[in-house]
Protein backbone atom coordinates (compact mmCIF):
# COMPACT_ATOMS: atom_id res chain seq x y z
CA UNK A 1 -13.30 -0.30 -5.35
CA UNK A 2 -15.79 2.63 -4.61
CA UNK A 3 -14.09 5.15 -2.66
CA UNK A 4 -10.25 5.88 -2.32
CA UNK A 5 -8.41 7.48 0.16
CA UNK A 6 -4.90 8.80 -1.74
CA UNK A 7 -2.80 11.06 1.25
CA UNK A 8 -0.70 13.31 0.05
CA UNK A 9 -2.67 13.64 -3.30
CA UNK A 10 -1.34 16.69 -4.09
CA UNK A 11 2.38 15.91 -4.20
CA UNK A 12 4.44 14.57 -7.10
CA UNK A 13 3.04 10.73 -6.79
CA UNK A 14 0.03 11.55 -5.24
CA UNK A 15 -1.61 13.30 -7.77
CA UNK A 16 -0.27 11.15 -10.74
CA UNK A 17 -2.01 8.68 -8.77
CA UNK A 18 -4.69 10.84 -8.91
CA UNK A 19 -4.85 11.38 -12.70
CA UNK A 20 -4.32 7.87 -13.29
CA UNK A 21 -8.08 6.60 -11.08
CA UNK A 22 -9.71 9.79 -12.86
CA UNK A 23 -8.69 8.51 -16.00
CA UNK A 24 -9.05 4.33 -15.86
CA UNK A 25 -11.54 4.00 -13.08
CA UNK A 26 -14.84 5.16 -11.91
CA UNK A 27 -13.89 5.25 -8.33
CA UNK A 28 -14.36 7.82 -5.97
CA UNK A 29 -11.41 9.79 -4.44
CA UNK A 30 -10.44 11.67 -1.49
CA UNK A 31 -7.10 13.40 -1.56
CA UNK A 32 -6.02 14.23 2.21
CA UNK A 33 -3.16 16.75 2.22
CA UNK A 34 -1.51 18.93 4.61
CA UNK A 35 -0.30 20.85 2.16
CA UNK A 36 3.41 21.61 2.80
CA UNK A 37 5.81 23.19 0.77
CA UNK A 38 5.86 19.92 -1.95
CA UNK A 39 1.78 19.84 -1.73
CA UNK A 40 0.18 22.51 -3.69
CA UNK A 41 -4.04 23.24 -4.54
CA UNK A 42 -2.45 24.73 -7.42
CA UNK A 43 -1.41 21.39 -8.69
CA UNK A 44 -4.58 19.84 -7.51
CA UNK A 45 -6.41 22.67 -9.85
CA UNK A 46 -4.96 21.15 -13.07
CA UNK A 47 -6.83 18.22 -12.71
CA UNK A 48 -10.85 19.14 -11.09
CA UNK A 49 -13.01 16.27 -11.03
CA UNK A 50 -16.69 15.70 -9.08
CA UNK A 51 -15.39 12.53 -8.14
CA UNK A 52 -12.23 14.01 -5.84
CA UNK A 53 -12.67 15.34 -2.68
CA UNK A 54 -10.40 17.43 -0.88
CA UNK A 55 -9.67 17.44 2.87
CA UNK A 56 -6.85 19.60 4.12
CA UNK A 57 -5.30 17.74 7.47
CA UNK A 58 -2.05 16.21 8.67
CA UNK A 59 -2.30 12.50 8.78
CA UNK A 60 -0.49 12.27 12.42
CA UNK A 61 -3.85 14.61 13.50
CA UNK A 62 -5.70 11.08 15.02
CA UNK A 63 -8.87 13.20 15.29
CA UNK A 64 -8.68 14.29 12.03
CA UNK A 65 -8.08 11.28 10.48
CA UNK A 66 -10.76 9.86 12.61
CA UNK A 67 -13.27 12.45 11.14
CA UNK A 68 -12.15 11.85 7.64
CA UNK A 69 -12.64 7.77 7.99
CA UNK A 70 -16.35 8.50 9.75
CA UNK A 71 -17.31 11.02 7.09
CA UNK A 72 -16.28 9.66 3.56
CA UNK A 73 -16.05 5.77 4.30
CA UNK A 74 -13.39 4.89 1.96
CA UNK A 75 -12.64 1.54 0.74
CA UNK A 76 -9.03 1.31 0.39
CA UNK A 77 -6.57 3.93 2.01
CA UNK A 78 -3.01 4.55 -0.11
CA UNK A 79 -0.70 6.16 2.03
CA UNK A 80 1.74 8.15 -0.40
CA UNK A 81 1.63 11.00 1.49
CA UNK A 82 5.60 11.60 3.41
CA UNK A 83 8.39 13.74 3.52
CA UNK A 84 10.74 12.67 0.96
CA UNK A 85 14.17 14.69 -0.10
CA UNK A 86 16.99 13.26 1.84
CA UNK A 87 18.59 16.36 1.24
CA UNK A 88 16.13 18.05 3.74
CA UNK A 89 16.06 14.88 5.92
CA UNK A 90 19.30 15.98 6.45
CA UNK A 91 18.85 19.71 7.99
CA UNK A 92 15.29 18.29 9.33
CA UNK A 93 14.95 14.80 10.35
CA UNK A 94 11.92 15.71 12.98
CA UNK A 95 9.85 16.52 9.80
CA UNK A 96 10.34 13.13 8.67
CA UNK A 97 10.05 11.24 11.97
CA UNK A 98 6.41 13.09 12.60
CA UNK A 99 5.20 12.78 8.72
CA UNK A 100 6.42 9.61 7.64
CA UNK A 101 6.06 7.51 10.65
CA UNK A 102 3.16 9.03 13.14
CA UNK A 103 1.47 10.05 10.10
CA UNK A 104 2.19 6.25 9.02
CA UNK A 105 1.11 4.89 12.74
CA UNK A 106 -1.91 6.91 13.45
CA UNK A 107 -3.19 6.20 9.64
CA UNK A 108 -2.81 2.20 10.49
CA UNK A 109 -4.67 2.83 13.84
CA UNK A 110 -7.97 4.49 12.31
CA UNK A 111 -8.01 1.88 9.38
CA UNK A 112 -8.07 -0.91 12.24
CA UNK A 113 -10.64 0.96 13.84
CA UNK A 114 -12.83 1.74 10.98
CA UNK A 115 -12.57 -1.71 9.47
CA UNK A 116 -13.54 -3.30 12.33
CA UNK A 117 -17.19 -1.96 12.73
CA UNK A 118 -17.20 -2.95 8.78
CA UNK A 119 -19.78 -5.44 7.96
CA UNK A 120 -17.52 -8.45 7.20
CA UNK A 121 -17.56 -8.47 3.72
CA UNK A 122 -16.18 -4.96 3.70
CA UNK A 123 -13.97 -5.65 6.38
CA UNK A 124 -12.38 -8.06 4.16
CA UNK A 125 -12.48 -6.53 1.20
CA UNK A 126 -10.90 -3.11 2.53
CA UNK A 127 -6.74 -2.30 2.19
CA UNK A 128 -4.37 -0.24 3.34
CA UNK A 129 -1.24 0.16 0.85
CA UNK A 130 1.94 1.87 1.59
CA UNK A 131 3.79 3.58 -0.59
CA UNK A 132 7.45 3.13 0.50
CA UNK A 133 10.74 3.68 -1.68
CA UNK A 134 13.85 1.26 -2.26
CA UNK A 135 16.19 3.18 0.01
CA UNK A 136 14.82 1.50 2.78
CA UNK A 137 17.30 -1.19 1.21
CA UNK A 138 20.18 1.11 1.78
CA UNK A 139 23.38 1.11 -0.79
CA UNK A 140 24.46 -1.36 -3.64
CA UNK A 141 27.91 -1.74 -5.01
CA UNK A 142 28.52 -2.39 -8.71
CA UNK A 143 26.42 -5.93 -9.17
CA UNK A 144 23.34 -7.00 -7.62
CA UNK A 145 19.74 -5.24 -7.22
CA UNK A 146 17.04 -5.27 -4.18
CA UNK A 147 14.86 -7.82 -4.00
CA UNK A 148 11.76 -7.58 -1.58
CA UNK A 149 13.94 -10.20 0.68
CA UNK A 150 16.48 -8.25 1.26
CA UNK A 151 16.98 -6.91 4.61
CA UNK A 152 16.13 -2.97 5.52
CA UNK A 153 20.17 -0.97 5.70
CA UNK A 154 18.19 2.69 5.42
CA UNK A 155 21.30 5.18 5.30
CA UNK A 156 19.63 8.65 6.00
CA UNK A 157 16.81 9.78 7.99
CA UNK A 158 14.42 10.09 5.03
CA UNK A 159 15.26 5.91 4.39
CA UNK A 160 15.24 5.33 8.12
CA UNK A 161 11.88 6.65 8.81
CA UNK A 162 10.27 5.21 5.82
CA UNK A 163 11.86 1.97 6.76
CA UNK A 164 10.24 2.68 10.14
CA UNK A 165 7.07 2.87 8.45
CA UNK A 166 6.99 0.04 6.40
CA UNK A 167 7.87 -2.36 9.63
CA UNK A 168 4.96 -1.00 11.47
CA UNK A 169 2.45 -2.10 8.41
CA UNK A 170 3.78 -5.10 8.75
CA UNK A 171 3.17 -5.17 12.26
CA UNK A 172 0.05 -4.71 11.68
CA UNK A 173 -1.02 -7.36 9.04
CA UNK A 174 0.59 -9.98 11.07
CA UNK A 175 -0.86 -8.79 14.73
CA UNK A 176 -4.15 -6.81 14.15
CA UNK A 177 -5.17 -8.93 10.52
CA UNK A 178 -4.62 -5.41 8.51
CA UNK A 179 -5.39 -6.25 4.72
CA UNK A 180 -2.31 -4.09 3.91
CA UNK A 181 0.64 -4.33 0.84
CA UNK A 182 3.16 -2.03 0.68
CA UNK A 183 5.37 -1.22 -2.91
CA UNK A 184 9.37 0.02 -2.91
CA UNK A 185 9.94 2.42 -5.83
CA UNK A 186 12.76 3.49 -7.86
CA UNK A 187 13.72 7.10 -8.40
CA UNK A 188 9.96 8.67 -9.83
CA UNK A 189 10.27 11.33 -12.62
CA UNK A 190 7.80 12.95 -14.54
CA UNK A 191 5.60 15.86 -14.38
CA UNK A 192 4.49 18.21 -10.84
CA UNK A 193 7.72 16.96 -9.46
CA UNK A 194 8.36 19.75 -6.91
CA UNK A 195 11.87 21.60 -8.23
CA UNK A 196 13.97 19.98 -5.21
CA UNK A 197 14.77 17.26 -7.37
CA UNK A 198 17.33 16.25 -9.37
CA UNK A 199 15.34 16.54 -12.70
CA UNK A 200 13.29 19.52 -12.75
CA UNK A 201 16.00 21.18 -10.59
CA UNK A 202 18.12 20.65 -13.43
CA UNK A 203 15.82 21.68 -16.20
CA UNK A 204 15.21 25.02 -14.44
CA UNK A 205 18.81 25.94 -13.22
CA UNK A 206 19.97 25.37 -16.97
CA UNK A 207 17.35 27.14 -18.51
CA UNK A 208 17.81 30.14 -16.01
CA UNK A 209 21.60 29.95 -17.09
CA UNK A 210 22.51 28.76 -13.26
CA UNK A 211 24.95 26.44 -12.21
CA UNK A 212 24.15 22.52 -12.56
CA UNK A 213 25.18 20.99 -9.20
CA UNK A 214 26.40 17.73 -9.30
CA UNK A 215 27.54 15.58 -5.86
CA UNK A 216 30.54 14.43 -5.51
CA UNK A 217 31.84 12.83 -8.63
CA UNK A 218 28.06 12.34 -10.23
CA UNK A 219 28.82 8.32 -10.63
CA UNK A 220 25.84 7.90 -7.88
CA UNK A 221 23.85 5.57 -9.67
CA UNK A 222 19.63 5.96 -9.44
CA UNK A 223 17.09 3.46 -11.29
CA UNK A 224 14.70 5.48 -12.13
CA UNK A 225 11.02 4.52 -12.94
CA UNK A 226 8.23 6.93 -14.71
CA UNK A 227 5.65 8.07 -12.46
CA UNK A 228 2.90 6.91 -14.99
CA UNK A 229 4.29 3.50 -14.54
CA UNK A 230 4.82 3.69 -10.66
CA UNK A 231 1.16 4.50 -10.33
CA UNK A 232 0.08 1.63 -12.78
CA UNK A 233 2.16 -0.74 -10.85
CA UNK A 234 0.49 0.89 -7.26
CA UNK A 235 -3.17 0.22 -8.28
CA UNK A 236 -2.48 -3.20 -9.73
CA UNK A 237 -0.82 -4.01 -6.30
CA UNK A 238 -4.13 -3.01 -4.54
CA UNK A 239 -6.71 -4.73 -6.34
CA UNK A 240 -4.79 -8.22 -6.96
CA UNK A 241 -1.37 -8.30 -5.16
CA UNK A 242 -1.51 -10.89 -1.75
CA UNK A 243 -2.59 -9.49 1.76
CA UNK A 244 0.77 -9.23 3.69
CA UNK A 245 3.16 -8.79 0.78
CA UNK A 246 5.79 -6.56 -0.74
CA UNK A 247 6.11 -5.79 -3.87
CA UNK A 248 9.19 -3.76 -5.80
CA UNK A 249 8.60 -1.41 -8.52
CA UNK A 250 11.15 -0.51 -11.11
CA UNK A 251 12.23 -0.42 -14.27
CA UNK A 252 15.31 -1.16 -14.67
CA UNK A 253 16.71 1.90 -16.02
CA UNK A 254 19.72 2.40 -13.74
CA UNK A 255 21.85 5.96 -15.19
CA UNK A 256 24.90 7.83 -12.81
CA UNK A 257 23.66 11.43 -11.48
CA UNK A 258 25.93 12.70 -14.24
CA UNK A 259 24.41 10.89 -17.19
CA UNK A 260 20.98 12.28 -16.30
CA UNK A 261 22.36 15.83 -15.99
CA UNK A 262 23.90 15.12 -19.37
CA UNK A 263 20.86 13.95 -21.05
CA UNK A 264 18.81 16.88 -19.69
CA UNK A 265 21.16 18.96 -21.33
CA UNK A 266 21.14 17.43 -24.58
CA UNK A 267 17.45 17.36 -24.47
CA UNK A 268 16.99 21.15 -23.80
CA UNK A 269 19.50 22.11 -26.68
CA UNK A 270 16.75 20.61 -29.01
CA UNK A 271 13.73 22.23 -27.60
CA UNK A 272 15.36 25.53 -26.41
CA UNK A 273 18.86 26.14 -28.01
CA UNK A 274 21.34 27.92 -26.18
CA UNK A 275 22.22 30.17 -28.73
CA UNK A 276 18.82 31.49 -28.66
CA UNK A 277 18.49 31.58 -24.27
CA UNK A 278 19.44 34.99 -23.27
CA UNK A 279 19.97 33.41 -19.68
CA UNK A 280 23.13 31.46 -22.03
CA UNK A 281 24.84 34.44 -22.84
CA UNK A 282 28.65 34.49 -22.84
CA UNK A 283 27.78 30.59 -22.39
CA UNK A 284 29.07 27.90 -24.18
CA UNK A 285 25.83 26.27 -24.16
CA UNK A 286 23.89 24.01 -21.15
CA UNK A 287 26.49 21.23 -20.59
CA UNK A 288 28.98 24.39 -19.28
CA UNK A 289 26.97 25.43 -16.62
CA UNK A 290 27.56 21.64 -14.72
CA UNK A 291 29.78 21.62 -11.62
CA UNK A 292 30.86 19.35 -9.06
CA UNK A 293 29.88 20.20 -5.73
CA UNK A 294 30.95 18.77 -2.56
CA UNK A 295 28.71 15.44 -1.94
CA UNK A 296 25.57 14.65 -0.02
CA UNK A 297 26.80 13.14 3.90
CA UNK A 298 26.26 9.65 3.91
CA UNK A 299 25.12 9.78 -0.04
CA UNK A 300 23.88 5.58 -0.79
CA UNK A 301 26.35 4.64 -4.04
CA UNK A 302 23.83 3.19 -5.81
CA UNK A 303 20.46 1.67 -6.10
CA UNK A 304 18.65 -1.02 -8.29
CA UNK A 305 15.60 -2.91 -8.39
CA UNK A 306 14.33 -5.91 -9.13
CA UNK A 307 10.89 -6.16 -9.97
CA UNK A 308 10.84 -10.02 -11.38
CA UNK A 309 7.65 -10.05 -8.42
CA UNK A 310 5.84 -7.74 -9.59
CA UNK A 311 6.33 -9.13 -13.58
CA UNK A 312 5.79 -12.73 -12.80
CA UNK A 313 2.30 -12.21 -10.17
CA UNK A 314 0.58 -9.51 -11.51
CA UNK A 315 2.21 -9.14 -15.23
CA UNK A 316 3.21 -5.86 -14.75
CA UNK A 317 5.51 -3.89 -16.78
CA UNK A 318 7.01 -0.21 -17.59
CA UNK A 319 5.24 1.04 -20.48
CA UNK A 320 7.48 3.59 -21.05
CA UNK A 321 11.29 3.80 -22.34
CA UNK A 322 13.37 5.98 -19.92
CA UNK A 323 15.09 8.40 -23.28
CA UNK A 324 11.71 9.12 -24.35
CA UNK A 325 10.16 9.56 -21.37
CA UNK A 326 12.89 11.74 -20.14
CA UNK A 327 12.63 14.23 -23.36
CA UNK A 328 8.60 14.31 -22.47
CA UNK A 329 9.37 15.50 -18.80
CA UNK A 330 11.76 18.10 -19.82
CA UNK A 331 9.53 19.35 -22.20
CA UNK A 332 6.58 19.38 -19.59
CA UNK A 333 9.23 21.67 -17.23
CA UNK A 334 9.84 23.64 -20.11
CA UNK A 335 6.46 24.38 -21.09
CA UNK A 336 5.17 24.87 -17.50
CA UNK A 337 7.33 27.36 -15.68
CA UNK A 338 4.41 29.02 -14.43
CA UNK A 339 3.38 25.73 -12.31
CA UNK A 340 7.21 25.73 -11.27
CA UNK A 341 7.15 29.47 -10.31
CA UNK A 342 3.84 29.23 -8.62
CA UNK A 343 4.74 26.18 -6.07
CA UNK A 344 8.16 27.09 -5.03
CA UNK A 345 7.21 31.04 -4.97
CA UNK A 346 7.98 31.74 -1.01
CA UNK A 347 8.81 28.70 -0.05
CA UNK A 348 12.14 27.39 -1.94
CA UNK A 349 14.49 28.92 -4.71
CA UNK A 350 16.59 26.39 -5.81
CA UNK A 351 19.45 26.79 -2.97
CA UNK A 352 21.24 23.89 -2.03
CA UNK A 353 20.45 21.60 1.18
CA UNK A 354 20.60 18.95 3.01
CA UNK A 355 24.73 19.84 4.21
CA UNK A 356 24.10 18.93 7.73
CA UNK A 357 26.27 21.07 10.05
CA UNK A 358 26.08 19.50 13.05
């Protein structure tokens, strides 16, 4: 497509996404990022390319973004850029309002803009995609899975302002003509996932010998997708899926909190025995270090996705199994703590949020 615009290119998504057009395209990128705590040039380092481009704004800065649109002309604009851990949505929701839905709003206003002075075959041609998540769909209970018909119930301000988001792109296609598409995730895992989360946040606390939280009674169900095939999925929806459309990405791999937690622990006892962790001392080995701690407010029960869309219009699918993938990303922790150490140095030590206290 020429040139892409990825926001937030060097989070967790973003720069998988990144990777992924580096390494099965010839396109052009330019990675805006404010670079918050979860964005880091040190992840953006791993990976230098002539083709990427690196502009350090906020996308809720309209002059900014203005100046970014004039200067590199992009062709497509994917919006993954957000604030995204409920648990911080939580202690602060203003964070989320001003990222994930100005940010969202002032990024749909310069695309309208720029695309119309295009020429109008590149006015047609050009697309905005947002990259949204399936707890805009809010909580399922033991049957059933989202479809993209199924009506917005976001739970917590992270869900509520991306839900906010996605209804103002679709404002936009259907008042202004915006080529947009937006995509609903599962739960991502994988590599440069910032330590917040439940995965790496694991991996680290048990091979540091610290406690394993685990909310409430850990039967909080996820579905959780790799971020390999997320990204596959997001640049198949922007070259072929329909103008105006949604389309739901997962996998199908639906596990409780506690079965991950349990299968992160089984995984490091192969790669790095207890018995041979110093931090495991006096330990019975990784699966003693779990304990239940009191639950997320408002914590969604459980999500699942269907992505029969997706499958059936574009002939998608997951390319990888969840078990192996899972050993691969523990693994990837394991082997780069100095990443780990080096983006949450100063900014976050694994303490637990998102309790309210209001």
């Amino acid at each position: 497509m020429g040139t892409l615009l990825i926001t937030g290119g060097a989070g967790f998504v973003g720069f998988n996404l990144v990777r992924r057009v580096l390494d099965h395209t010839r396109d052009a990128i330019v990675v805006v990022d404010k670079l918050t705590y979860a964005g880091s040039l040190r992840t953006l380092e791993d990976r230098k390319d002539p083709r990427v481009t690196f502009v350090r704004a906020d996308i809720a800065d309209r002059s900014a973004m203005e100046r970014v649109f004039r200067d590199t002309r992009p062709d497509a604009v994917l919006n993954v850029a957000a604030e995204t851990h409920v648990d911080r949505s939580i202690d602060r929701p203003q964070d989320f309002i001003d990222a994930n839905i100005v940010g969202t709003f002032v990024l749909l206003e310069t695309s309208c803009r720029f695309a119309a002075e295009l020429p109008p075959d590149a006015r047609k041609s050009f697309r905005f995609l947002q990259v949204s998540t399936d707890e805009v769909y809010g909580t399922l209970g033991p049957s059933g899975s989202f479809r993209e018909e199924t009506a917005y119930a976001p739970n917590s301000p992270y869900a509520a302002s991306k839900a906010s988001a996605d209804h103002l792109v679709r404002a936009y296609v259907h008042t202004f003509g915006l080529n947009a598409v937006t995509t609903n995730c599962s739960n991502n895992f994988g590599p440069y996932q910032y330590p917040e989360k439940l995965i790496p946040l694991t991996v680290l606390n048990a091979l540091d010998g610290k406690t394993l939280p685990i909310y409430g009674d850990g039967g909080n169900v996820r579905d959780w997708l790799h971020v390999d095939d997320h990204c596959t999925g997001i640049l198949l929806v922007l070259r072929e899926g329909r103008a105006g459309e949604r389309y739901n990405i997962g996998a199908g791999n639906e596990r409780t909190n506690l079965e991950i937690v349990d299968a992160i622990c089984a995984a490091l006892q192969e790669l790095c025995p207890a018995s041979s962790n110093p931090a495991l001392t006096n330990r019975a080995g990784y699966q003693s270090l779990k304990a239940f701690v009191p639950d997320r407010p408002g914590h969604d029960r459980r999500y699942a996705i269907d992505a029969g869309k997706i499958r059936r219009e574009l002939g998608w699918s997951p390319q990888h199994s969840f078990d192996q993938g899972l050993k691969e990303t523990v693994r990837w922790y394991v082997e780069h703590r100095d990443w780990c150490q080096a983006v949450q140095a100063g900014r976050y030590d694994r303490q637990r949020l998102g309790l309210g206290g209001r």
